[in-house]
Protein backbone atom coordinates (compact mmCIF):
# COMPACT_ATOMS: atom_id res chain seq x y z
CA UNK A 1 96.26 35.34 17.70
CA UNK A 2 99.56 35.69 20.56
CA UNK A 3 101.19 37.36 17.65
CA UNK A 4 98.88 39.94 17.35
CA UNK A 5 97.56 40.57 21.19
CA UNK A 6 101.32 41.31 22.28
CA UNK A 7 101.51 44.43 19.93
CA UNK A 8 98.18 45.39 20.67
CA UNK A 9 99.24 45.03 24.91
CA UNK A 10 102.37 47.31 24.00
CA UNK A 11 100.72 50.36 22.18
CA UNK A 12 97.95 50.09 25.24
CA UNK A 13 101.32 50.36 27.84
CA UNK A 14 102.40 53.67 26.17
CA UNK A 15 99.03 55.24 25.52
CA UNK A 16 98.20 54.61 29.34
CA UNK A 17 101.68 55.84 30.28
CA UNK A 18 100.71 58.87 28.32
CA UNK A 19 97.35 59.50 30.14
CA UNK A 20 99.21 60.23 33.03
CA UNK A 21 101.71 62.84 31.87
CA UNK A 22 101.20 66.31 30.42
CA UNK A 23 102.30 66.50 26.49
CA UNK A 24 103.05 67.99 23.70
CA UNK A 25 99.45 69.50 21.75
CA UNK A 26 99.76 67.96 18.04
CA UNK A 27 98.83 71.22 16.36
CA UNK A 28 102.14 72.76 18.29
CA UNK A 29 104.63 70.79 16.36
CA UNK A 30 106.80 73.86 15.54
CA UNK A 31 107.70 74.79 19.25
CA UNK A 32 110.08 72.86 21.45
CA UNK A 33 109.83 71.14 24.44
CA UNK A 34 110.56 72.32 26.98
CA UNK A 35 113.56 70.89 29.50
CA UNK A 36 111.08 70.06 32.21
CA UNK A 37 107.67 69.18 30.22
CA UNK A 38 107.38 65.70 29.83
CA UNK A 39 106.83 64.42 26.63
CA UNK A 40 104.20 62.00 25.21
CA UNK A 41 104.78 58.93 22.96
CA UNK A 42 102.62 58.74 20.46
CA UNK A 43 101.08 55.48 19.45
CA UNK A 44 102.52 56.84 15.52
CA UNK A 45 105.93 56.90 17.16
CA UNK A 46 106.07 53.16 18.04
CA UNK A 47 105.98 50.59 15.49
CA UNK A 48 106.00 46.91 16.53
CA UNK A 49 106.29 43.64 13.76
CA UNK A 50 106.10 40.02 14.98
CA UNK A 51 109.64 40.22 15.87
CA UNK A 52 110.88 43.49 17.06
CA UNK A 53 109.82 47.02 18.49
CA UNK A 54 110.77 50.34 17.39
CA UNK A 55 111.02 54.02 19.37
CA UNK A 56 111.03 56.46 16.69
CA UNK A 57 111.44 59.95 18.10
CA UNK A 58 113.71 61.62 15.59
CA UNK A 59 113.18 65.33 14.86
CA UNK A 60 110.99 66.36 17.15
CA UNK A 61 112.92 68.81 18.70
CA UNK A 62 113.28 67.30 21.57
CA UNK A 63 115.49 69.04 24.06
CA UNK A 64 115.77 66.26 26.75
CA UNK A 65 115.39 63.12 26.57
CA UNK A 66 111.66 61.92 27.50
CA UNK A 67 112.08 59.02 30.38
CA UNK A 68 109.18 57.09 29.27
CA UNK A 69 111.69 56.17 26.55
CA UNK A 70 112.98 53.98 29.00
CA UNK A 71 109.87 52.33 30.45
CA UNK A 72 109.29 49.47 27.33
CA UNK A 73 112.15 47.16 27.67
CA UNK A 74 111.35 45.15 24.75
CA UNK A 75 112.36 48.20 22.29
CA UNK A 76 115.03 46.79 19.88
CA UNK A 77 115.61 50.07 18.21
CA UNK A 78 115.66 53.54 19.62
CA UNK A 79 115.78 56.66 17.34
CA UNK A 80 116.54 59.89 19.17
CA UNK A 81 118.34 61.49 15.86
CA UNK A 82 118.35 64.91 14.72
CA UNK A 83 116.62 66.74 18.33
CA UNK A 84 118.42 69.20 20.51
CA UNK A 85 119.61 67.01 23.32
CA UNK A 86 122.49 67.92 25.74
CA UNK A 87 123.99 66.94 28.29
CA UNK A 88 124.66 63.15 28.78
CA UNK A 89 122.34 60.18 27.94
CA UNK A 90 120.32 59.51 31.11
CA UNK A 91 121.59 55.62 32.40
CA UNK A 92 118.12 54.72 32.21
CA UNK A 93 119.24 53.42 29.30
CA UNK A 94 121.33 50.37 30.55
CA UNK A 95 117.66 49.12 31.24
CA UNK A 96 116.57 48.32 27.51
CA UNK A 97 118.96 44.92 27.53
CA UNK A 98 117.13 44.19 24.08
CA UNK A 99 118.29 47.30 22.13
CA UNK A 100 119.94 46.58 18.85
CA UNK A 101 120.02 49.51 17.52
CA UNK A 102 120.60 52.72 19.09
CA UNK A 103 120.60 55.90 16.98
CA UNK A 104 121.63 59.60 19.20
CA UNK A 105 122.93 61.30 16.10
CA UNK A 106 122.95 64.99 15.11
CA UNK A 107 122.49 66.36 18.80
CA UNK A 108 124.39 68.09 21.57
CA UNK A 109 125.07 64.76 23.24
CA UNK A 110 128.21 65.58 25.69
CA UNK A 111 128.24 62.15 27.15
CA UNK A 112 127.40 58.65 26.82
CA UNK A 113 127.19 56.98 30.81
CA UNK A 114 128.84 53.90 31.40
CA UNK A 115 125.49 52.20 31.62
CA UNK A 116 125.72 52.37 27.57
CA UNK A 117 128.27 48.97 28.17
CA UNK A 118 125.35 46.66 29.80
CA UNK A 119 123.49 46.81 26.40
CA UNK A 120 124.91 43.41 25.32
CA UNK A 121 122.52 42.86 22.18
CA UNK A 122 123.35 46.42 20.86
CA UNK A 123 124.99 46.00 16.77
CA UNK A 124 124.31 49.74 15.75
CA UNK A 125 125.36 52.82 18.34
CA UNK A 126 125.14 55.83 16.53
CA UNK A 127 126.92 58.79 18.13
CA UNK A 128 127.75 60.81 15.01
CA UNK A 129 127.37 64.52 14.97
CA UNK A 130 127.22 65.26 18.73
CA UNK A 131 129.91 67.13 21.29
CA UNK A 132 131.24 64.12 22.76
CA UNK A 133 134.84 64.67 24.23
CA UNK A 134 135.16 61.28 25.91
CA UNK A 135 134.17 57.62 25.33
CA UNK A 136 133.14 55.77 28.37
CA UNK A 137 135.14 52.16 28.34
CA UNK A 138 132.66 50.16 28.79
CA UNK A 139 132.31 50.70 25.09
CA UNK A 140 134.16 47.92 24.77
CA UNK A 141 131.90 45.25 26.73
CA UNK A 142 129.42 45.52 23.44
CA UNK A 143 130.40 41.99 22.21
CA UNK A 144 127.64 42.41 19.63
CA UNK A 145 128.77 45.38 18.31
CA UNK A 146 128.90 45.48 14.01
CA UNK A 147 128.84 49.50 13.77
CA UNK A 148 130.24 52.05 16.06
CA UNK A 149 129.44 55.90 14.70
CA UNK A 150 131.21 58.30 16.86
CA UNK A 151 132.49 60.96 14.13
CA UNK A 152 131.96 64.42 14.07
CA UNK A 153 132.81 64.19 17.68
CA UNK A 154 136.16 65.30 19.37
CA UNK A 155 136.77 62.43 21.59
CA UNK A 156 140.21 61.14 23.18
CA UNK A 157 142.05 58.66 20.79
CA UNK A 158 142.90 56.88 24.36
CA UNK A 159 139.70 56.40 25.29
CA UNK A 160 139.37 54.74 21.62
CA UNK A 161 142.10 52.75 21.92
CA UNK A 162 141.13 51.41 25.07
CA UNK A 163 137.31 50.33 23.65
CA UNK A 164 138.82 48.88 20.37
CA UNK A 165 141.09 46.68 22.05
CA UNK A 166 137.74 44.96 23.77
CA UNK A 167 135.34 45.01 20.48
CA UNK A 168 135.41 42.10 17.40
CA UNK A 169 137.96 42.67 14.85
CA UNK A 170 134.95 43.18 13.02
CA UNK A 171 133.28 46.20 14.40
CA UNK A 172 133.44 49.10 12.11
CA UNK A 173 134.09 52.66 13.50
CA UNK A 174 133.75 55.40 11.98
């Protein structure tokens, strides 16, 4: 029965987070956001097992990222992929300490905040395809880390060498 009720509390968290913010209409899925509308998570975009939570909000053409992304700490993967986002990665995000897997690809990311480094159960970070041009070093405080994506990127190879010298033999970047 505990199995069950602690799903069910979750997707009641985000639909009553959503009753107090204006969204997006479902039958206007072809325009985008806008940088100031606030965006509504779905109950469709969150999927929850027995043993993890997941924020899937890839390709909705997204233009900023929505802050009640941040407001469920117990996500364990977040999926912002293929959207429009620019700037940097708000450092709201240093607040989901059970994220494993963190997927920002195909966007206009320009930065990642240092906050990125206090994510110490992260295994997947995803960067790929954005227009990063520098790597914060706390990079290198993700003990955890199996996969680090950062191509298609133009990044400093010092900043890189600085990270790698702090992450497992083991982690694989691309």
């Amino acid at each position: 029965m505990k199995n069950i009720i602690i799903p069910v509390v979750i997707v009641l968290v985000f639909i009553a987070i959503g009753l107090f913010v204006v969204g997006k209409d479902d039958t206007d899925n072809k325009s985008e956001p806008k940088n100031n509308e606030v965006v509504v998570i779905k109950e469709s975009e969150v999927s929850t097992t027995s043993t993890s939570m997941v924020l899937n909000l890839s390709g909705k053409g997204l233009t900023a990222v929505p802050m009640s992304a941040f407001a469920e700490t117990k996500i364990e993967e977040l999926n912002l992929s293929n959207n429009a986002l620019t700037g940097a990665l708000p450092s709201q995000v240093g607040a989901l300490q059970n994220l494993k897997v963190l997927n920002l690809s195909n966007n206009n990311f320009t930065g990642v905040p240092a906050e990125i480094g206090q994510l110490s159960k992260l295994e997947v970070l995803d960067l790929s395809d954005n227009k990063l041009t520098g790597l914060p070093n706390e990079l290198g405080n993700l003990r955890n880390l199996k996969l680090l994506d950062i191509s298609g990127n133009q990044y400093s190879k010092t900043d890189l060498e600085v990270i790698r010298k702090n992450l497992s033999s083991s982690t694989v970047i691309k």
